[in-house]
PDB file of N, CA and C in Angstrom:
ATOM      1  N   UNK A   1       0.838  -1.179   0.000  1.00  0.00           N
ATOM      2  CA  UNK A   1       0.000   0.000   0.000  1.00  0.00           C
ATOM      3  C   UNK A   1       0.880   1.238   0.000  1.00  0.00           C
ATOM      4  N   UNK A   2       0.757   2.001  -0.688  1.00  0.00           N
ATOM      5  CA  UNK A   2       1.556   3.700  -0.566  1.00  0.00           C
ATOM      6  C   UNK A   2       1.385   4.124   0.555  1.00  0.00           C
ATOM      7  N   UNK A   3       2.014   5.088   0.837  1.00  0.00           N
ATOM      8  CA  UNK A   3       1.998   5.683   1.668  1.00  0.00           C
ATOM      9  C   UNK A   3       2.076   5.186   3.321  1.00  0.00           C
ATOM     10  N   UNK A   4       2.734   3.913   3.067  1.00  0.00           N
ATOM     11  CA  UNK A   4       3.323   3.161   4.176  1.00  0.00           C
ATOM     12  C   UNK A   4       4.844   2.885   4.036  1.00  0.00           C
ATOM     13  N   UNK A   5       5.434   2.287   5.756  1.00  0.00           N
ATOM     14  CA  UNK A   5       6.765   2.358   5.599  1.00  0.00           C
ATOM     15  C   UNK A   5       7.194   0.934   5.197  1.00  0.00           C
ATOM     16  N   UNK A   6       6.122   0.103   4.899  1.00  0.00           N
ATOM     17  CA  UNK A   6       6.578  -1.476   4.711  1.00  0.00           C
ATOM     18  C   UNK A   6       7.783  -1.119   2.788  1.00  0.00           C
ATOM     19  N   UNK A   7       6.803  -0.163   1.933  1.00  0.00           N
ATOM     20  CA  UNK A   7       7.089  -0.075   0.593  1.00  0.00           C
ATOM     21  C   UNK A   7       6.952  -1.424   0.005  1.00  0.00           C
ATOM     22  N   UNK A   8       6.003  -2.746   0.390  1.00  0.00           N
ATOM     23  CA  UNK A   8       6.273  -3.932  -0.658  1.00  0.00           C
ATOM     24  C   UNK A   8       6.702  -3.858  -1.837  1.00  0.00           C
ATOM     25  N   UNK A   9       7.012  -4.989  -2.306  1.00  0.00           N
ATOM     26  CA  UNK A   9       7.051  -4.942  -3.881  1.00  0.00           C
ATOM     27  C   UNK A   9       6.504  -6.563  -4.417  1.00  0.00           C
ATOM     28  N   UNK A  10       5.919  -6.996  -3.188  1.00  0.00           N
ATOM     29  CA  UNK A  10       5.803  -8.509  -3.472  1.00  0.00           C
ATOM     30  C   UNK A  10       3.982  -8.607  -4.315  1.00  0.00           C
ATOM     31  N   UNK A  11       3.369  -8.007  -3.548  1.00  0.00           N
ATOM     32  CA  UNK A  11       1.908  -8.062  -4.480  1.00  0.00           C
ATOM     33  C   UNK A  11       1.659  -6.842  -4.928  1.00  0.00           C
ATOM     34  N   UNK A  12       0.262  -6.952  -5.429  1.00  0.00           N
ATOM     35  CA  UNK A  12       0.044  -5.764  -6.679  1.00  0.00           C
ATOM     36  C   UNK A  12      -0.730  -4.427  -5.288  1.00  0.00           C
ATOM     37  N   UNK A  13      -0.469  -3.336  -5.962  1.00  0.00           N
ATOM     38  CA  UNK A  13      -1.227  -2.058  -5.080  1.00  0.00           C
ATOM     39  C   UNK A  13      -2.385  -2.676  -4.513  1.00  0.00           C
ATOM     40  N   UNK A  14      -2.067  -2.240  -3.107  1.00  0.00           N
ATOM     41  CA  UNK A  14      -3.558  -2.576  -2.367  1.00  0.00           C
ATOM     42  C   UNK A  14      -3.614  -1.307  -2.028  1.00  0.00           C
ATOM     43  N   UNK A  15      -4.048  -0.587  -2.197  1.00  0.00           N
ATOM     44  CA  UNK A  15      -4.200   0.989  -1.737  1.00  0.00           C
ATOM     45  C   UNK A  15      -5.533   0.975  -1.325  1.00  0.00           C
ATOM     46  N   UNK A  16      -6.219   1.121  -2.338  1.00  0.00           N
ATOM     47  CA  UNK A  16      -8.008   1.505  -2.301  1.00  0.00           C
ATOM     48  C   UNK A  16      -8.531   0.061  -2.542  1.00  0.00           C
ATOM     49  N   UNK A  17      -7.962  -1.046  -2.143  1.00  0.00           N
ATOM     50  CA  UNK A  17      -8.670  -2.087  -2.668  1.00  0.00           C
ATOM     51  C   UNK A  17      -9.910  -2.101  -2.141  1.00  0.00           C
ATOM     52  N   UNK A  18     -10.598  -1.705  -0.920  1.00  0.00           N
ATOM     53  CA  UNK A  18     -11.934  -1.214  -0.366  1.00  0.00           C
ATOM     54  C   UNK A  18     -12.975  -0.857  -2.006  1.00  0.00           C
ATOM     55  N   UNK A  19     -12.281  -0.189  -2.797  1.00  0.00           N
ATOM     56  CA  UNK A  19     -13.066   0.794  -3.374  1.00  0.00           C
ATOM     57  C   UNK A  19     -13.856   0.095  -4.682  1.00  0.00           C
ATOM     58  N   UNK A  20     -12.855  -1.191  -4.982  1.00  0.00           N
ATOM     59  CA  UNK A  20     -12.680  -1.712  -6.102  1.00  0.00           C
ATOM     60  C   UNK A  20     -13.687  -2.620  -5.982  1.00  0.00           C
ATOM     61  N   UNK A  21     -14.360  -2.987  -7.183  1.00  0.00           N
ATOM     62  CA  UNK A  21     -16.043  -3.811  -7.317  1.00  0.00           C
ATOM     63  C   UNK A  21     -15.420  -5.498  -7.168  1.00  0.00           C
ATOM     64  N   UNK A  22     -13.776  -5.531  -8.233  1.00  0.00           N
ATOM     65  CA  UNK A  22     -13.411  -6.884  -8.263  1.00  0.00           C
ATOM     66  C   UNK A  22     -12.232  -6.876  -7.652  1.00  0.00           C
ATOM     67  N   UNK A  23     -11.565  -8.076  -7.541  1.00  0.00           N
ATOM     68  CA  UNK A  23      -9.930  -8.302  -7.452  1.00  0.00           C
ATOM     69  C   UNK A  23      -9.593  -9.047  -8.146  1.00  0.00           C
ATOM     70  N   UNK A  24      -7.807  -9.770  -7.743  1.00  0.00           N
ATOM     71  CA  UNK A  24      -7.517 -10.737  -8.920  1.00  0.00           C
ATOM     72  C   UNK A  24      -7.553 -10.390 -10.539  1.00  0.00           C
ATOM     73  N   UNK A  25      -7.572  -8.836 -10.570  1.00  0.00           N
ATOM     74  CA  UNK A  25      -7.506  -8.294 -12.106  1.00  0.00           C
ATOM     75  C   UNK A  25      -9.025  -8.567 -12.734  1.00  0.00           C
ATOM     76  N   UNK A  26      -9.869  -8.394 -11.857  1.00  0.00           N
ATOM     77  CA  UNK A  26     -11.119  -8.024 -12.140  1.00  0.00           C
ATOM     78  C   UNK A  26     -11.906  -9.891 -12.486  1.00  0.00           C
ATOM     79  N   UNK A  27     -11.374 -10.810 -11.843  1.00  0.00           N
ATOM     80  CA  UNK A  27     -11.354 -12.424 -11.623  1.00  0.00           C
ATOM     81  C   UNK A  27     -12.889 -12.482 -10.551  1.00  0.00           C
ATOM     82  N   UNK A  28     -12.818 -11.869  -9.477  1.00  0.00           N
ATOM     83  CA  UNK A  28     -13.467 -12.494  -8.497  1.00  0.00           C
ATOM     84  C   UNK A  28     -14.083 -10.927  -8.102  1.00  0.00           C
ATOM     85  N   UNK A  29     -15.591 -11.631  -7.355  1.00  0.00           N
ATOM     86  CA  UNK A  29     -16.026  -9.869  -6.356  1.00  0.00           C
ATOM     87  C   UNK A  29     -14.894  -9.794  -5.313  1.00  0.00           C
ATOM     88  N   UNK A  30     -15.409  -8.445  -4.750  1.00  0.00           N
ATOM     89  CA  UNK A  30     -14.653  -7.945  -3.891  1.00  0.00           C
ATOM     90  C   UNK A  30     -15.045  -7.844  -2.722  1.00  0.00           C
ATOM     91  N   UNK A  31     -16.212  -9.474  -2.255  1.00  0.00           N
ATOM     92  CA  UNK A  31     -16.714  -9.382  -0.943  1.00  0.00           C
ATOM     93  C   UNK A  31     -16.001 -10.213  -0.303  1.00  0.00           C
ATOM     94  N   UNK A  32     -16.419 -10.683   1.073  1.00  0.00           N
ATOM     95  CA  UNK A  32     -15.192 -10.666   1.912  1.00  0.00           C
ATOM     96  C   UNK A  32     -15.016 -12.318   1.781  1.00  0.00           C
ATOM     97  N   UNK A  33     -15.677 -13.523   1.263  1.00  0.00           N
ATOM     98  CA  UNK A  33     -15.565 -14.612   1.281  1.00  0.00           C
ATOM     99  C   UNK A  33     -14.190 -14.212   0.079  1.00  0.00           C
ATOM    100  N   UNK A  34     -14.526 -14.199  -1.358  1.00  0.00           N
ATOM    101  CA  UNK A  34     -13.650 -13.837  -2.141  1.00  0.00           C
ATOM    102  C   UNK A  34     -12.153 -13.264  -1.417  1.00  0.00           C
ATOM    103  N   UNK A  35     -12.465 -12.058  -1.130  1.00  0.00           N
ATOM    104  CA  UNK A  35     -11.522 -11.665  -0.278  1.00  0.00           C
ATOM    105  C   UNK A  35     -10.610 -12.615   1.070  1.00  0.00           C
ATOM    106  N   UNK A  36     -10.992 -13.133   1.518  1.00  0.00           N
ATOM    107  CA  UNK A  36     -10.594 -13.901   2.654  1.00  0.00           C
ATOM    108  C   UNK A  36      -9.666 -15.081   1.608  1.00  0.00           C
ATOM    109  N   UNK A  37     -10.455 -15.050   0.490  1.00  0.00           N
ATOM    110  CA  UNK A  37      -9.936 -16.713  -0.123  1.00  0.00           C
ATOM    111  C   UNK A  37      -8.563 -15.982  -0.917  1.00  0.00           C
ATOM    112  N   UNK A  38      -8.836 -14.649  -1.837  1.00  0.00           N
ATOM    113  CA  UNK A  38      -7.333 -13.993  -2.119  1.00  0.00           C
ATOM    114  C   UNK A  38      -6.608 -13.625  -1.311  1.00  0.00           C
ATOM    115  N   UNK A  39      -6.616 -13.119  -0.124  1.00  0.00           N
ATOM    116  CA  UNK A  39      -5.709 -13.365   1.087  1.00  0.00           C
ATOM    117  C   UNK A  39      -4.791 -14.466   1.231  1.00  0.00           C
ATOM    118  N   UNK A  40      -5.568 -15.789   1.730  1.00  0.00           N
ATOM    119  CA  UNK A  40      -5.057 -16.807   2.043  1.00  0.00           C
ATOM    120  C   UNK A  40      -4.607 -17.540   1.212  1.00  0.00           C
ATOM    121  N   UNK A  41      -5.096 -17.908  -0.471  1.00  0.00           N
ATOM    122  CA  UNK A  41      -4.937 -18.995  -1.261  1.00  0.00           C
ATOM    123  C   UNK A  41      -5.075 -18.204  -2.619  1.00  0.00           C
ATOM    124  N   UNK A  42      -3.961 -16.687  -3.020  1.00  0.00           N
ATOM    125  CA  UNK A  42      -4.148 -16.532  -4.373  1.00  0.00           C
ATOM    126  C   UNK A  42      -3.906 -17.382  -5.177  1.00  0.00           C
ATOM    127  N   UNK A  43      -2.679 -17.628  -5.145  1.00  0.00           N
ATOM    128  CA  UNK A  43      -1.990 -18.941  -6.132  1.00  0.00           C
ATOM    129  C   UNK A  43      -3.132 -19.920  -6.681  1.00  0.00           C
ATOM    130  N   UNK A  44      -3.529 -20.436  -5.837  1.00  0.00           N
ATOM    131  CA  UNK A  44      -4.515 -21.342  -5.827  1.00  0.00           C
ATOM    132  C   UNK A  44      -6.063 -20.626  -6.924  1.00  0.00           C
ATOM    133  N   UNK A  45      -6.514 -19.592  -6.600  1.00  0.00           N
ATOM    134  CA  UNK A  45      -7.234 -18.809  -7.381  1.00  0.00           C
ATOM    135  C   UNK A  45      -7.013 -18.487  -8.824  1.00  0.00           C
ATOM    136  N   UNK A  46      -5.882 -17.845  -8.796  1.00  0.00           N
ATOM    137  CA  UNK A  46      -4.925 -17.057 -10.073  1.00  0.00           C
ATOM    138  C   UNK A  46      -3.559 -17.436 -10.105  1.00  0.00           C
ATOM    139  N   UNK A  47      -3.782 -18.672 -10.413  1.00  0.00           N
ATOM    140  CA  UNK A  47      -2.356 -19.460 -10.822  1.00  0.00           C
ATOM    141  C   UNK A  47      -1.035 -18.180 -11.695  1.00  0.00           C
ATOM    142  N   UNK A  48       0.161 -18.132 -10.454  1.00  0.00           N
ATOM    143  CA  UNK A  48       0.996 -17.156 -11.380  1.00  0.00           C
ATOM    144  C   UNK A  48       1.160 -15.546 -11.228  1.00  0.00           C
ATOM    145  N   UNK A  49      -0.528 -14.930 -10.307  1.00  0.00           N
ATOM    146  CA  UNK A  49      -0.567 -14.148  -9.926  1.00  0.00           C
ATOM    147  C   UNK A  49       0.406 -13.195  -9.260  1.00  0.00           C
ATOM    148  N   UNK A  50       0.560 -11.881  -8.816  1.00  0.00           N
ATOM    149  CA  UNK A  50       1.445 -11.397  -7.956  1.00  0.00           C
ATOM    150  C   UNK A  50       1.294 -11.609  -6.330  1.00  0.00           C
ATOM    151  N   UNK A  51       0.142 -11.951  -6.137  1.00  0.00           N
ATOM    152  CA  UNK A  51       0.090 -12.059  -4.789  1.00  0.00           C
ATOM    153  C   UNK A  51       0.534 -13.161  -4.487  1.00  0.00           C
ATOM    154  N   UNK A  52       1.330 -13.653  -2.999  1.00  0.00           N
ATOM    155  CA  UNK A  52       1.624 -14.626  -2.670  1.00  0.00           C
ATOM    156  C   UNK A  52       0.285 -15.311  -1.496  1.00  0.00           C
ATOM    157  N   UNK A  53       0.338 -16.550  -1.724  1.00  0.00           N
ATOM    158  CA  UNK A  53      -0.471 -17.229  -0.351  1.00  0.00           C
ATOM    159  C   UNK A  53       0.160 -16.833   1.067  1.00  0.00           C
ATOM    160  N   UNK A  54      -1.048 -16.335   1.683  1.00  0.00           N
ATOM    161  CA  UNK A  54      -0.508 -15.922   3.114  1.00  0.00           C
ATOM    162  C   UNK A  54      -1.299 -16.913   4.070  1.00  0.00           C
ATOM    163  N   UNK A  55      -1.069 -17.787   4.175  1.00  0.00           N
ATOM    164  CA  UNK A  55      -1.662 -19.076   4.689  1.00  0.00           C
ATOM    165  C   UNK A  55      -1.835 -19.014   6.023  1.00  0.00           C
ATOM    166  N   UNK A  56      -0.834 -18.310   6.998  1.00  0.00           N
ATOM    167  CA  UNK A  56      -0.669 -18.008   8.016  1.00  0.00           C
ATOM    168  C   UNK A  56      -2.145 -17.521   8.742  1.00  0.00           C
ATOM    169  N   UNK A  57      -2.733 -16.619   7.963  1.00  0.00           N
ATOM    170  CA  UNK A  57      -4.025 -16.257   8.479  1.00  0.00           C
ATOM    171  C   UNK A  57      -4.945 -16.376   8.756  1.00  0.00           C
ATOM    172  N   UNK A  58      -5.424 -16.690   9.288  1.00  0.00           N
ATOM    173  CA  UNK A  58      -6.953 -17.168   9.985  1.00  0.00           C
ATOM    174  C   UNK A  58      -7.685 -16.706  10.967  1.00  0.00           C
ATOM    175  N   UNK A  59      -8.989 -17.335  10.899  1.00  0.00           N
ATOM    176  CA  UNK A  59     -10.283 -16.679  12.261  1.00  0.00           C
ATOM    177  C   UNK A  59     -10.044 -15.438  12.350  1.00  0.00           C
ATOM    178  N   UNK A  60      -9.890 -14.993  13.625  1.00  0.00           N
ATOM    179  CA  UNK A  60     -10.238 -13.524  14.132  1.00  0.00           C
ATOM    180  C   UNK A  60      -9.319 -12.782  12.931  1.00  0.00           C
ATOM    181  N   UNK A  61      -7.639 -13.193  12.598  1.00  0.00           N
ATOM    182  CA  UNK A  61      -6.864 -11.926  12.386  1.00  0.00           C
ATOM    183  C   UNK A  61      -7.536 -12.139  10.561  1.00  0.00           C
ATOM    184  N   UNK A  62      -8.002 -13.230  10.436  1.00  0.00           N
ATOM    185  CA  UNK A  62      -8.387 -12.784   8.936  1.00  0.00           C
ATOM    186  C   UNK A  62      -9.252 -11.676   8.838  1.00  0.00           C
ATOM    187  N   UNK A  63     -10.196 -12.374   9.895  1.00  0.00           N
ATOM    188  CA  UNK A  63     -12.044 -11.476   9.555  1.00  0.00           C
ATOM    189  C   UNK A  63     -11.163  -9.968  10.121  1.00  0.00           C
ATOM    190  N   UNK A  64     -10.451  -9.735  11.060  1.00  0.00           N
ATOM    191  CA  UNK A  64      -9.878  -8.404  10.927  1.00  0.00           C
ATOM    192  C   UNK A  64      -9.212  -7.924   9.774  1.00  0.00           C
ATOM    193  N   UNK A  65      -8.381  -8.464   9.055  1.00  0.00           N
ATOM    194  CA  UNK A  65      -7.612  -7.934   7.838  1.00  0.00           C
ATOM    195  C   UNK A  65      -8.268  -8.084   6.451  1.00  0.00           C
ATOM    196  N   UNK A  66      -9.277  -8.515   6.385  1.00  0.00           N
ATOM    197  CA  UNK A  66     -10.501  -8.342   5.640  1.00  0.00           C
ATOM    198  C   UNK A  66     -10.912  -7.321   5.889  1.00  0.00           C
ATOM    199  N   UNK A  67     -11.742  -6.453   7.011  1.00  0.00           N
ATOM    200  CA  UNK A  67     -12.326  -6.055   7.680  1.00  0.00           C
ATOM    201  C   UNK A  67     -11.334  -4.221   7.167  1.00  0.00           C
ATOM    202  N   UNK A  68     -10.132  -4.568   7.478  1.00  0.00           N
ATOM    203  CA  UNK A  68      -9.465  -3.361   7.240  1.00  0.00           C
ATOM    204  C   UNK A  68      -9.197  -3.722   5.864  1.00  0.00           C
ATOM    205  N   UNK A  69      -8.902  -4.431   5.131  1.00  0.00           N
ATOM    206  CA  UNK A  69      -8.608  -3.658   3.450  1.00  0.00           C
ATOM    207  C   UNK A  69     -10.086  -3.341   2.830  1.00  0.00           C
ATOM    208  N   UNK A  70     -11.888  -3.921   3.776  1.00  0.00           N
ATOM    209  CA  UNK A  70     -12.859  -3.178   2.867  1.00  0.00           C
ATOM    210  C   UNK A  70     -12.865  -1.793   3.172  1.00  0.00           C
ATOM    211  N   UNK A  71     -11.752  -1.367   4.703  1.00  0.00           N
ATOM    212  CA  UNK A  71     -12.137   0.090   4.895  1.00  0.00           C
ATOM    213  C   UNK A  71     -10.989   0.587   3.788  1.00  0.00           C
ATOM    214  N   UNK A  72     -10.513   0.312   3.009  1.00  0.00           N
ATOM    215  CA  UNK A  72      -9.473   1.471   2.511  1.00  0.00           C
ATOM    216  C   UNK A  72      -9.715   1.557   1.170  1.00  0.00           C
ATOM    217  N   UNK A  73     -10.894   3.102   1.573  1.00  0.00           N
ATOM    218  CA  UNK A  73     -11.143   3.461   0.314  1.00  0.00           C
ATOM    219  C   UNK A  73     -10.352   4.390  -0.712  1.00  0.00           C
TER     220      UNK A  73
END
């Protein structure tokens, strides 16, 4: 995301992803099942994609980090 001190370069701009109707390059909606599943299992979704699987995540800290990329509009 811009305007943070992480600067990734590993997945694609998440800036406003809140704002956006799809993800995955316009592949999937942008509600939070979808969302939860590009989080955890892009690869798996969009074979090749930029995002990596963040597998690590689950229950509470998902439905939270879901929760904060629908706020960032």
């Amino acid at each position: 995301m811009r305007a943070t001190v992480a600067q990734g370069e590993v997945a694609p701009d998440l800036t406003h992803i809140g704002s956006r109707e799809m993800i995955g390059a316009n592949s999937f909606p942008n509600d939070a099942a979808d969302l939860g599943g590009w989080i955890t299992h892009a690869q798996t979704m969009k074979p090749g994609c930029m995002m990596p699987n963040l597998t690590f995540f689950n229950g509470p800290d998902l439905r939270a980090l879901i929760a904060y990329m629908q706020s960032l509009k």
